[in-house]
N, C-alpha and C. Protein backbone atom coordinates (compact mmCIF):
# COMPACT_ATOMS: atom_id res chain seq x y z
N UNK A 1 128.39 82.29 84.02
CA UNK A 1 127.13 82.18 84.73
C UNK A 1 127.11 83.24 85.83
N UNK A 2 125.81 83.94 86.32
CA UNK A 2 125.82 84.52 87.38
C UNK A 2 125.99 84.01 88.57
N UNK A 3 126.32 85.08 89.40
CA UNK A 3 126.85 84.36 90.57
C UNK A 3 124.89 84.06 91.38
N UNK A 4 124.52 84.57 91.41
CA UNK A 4 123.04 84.09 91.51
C UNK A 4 122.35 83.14 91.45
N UNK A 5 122.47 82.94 89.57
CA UNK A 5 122.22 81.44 89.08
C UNK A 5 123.03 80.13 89.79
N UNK A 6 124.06 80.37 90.03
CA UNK A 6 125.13 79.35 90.10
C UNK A 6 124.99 79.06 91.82
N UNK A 7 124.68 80.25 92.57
CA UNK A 7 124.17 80.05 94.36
C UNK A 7 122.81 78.74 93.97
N UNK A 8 121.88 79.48 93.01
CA UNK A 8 120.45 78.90 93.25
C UNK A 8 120.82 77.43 92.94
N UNK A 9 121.28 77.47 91.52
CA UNK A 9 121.73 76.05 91.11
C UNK A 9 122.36 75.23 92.11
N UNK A 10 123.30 75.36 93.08
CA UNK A 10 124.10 74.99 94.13
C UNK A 10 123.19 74.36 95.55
N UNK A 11 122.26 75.50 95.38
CA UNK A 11 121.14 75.15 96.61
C UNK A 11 120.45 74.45 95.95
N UNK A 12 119.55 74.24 94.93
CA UNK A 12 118.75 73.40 94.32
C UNK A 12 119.41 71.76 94.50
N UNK A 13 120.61 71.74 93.91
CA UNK A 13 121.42 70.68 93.57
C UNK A 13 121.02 69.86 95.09
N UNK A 14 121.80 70.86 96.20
CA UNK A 14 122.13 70.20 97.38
C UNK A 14 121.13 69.95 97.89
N UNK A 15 119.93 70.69 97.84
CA UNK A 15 118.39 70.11 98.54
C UNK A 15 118.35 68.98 97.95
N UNK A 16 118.04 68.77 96.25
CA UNK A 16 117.65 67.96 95.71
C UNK A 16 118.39 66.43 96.81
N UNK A 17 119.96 66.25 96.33
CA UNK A 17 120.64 64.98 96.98
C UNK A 17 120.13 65.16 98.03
N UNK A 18 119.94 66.20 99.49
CA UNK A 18 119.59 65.82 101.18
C UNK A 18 118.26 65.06 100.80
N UNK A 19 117.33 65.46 99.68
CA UNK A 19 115.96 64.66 99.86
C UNK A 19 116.56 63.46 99.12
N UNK A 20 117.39 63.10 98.41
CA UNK A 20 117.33 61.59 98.42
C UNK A 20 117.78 60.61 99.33
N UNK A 21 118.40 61.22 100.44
CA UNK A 21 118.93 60.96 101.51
C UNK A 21 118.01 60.49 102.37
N UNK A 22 117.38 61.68 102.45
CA UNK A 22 116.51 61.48 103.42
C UNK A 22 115.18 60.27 103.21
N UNK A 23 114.82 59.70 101.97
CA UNK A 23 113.94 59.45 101.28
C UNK A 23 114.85 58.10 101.89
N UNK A 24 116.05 57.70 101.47
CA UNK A 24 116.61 56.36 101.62
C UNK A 24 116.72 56.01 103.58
N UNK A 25 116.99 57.07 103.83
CA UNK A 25 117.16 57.00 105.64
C UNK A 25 115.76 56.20 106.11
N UNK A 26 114.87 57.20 105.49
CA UNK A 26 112.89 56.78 106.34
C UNK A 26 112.92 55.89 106.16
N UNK A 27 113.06 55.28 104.54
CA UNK A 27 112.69 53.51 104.09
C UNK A 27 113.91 52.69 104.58
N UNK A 28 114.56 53.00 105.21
CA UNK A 28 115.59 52.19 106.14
C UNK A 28 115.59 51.99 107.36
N UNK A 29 114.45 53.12 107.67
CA UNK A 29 114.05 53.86 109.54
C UNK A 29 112.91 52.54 109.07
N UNK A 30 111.97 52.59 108.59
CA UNK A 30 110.78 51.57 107.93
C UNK A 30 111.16 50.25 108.31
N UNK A 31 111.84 50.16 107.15
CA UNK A 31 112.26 48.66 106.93
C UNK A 31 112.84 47.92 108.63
N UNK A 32 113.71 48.84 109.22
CA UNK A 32 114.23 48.47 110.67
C UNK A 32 113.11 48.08 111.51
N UNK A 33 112.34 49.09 111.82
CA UNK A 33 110.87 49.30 112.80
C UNK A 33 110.23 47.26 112.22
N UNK A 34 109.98 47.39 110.89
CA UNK A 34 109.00 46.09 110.01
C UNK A 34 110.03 44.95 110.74
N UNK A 35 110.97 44.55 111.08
CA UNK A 35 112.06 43.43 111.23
C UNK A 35 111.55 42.96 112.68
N UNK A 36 111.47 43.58 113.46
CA UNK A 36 111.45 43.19 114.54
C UNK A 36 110.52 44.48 115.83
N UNK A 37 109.48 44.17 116.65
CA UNK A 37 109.30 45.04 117.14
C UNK A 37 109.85 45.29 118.48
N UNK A 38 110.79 44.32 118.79
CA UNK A 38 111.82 44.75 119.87
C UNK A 38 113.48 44.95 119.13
N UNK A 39 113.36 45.55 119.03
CA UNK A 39 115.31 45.36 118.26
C UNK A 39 116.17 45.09 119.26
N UNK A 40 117.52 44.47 118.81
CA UNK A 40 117.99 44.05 119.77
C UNK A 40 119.20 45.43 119.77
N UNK A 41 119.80 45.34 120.99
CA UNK A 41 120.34 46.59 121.18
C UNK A 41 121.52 47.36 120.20
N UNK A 42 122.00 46.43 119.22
CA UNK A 42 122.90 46.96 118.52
C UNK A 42 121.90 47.70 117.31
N UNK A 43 120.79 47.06 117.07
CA UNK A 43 119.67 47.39 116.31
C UNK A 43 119.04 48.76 116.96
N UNK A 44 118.70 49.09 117.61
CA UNK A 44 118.48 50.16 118.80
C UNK A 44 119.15 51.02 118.62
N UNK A 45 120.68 50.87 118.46
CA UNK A 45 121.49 51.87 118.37
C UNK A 45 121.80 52.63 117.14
N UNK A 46 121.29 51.51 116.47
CA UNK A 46 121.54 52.06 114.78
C UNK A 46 119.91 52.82 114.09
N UNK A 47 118.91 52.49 114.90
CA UNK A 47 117.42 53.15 114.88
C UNK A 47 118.09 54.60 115.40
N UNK A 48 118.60 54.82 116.59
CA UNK A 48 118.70 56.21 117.33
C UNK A 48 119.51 57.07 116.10
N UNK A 49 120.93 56.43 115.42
CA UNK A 49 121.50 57.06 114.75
C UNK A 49 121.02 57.70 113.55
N UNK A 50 120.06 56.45 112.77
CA UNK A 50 119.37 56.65 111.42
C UNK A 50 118.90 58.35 112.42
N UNK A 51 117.43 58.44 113.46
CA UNK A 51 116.71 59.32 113.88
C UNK A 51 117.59 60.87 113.62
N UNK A 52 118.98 60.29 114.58
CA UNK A 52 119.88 61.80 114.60
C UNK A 52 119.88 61.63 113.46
N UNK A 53 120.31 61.28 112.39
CA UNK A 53 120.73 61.93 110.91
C UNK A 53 119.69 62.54 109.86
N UNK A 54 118.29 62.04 110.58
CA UNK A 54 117.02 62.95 109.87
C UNK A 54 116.67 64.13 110.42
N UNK A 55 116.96 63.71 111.63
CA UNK A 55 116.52 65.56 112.41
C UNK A 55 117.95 66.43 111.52
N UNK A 56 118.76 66.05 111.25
CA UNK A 56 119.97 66.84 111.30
C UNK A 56 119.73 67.52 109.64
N UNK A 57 119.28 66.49 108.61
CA UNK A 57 119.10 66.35 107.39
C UNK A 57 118.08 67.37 107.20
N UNK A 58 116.77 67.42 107.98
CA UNK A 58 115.25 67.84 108.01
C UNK A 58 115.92 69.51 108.45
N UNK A 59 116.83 69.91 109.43
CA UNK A 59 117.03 70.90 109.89
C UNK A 59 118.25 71.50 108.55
N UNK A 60 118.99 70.89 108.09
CA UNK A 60 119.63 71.53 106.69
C UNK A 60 118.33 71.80 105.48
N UNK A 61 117.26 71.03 105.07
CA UNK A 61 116.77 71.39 104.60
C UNK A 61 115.96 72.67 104.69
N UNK A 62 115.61 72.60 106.07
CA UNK A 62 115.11 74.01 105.94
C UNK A 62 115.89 75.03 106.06
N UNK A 63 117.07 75.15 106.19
CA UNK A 63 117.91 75.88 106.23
C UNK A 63 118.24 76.49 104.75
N UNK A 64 117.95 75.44 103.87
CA UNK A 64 118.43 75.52 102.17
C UNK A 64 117.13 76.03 101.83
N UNK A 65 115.76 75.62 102.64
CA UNK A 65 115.06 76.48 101.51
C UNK A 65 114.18 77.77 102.13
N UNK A 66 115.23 78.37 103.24
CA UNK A 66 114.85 79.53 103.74
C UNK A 66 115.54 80.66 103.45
């Protein structure tokens, strides 16, 4: 295979899995927010983390398709 094909294939691949990631994170960011509209603080903490791991996810993606 070219080394070309096999970069694109590589980047394709890896976008593809970050968007299923990311797709499972939101409907988990969702589902958290729907439970309760005060969370309690261990809940809070795990809302902030889901947040960091989409900015982080959202910023690799564009990284993969720039």
């Amino acid at each position: 295979m070219r080394t070309w094909q096999h970069s694109h294939n590589l980047r394709q691949t890896t976008r593809d899995r970050l968007e299923g990631v990311v797709r499972e994170l939101e409907a988990d960011r969702v589902r958290g927010e729907a439970r309760s509209r005060a969370p309690a603080p261990n809940e809070q903490a795990d809302l902030q983390r889901v947040d960091k791991a989409l900015s982080l996810l959202y910023e690799a993606l564009n990284v993969l398709s720039g």
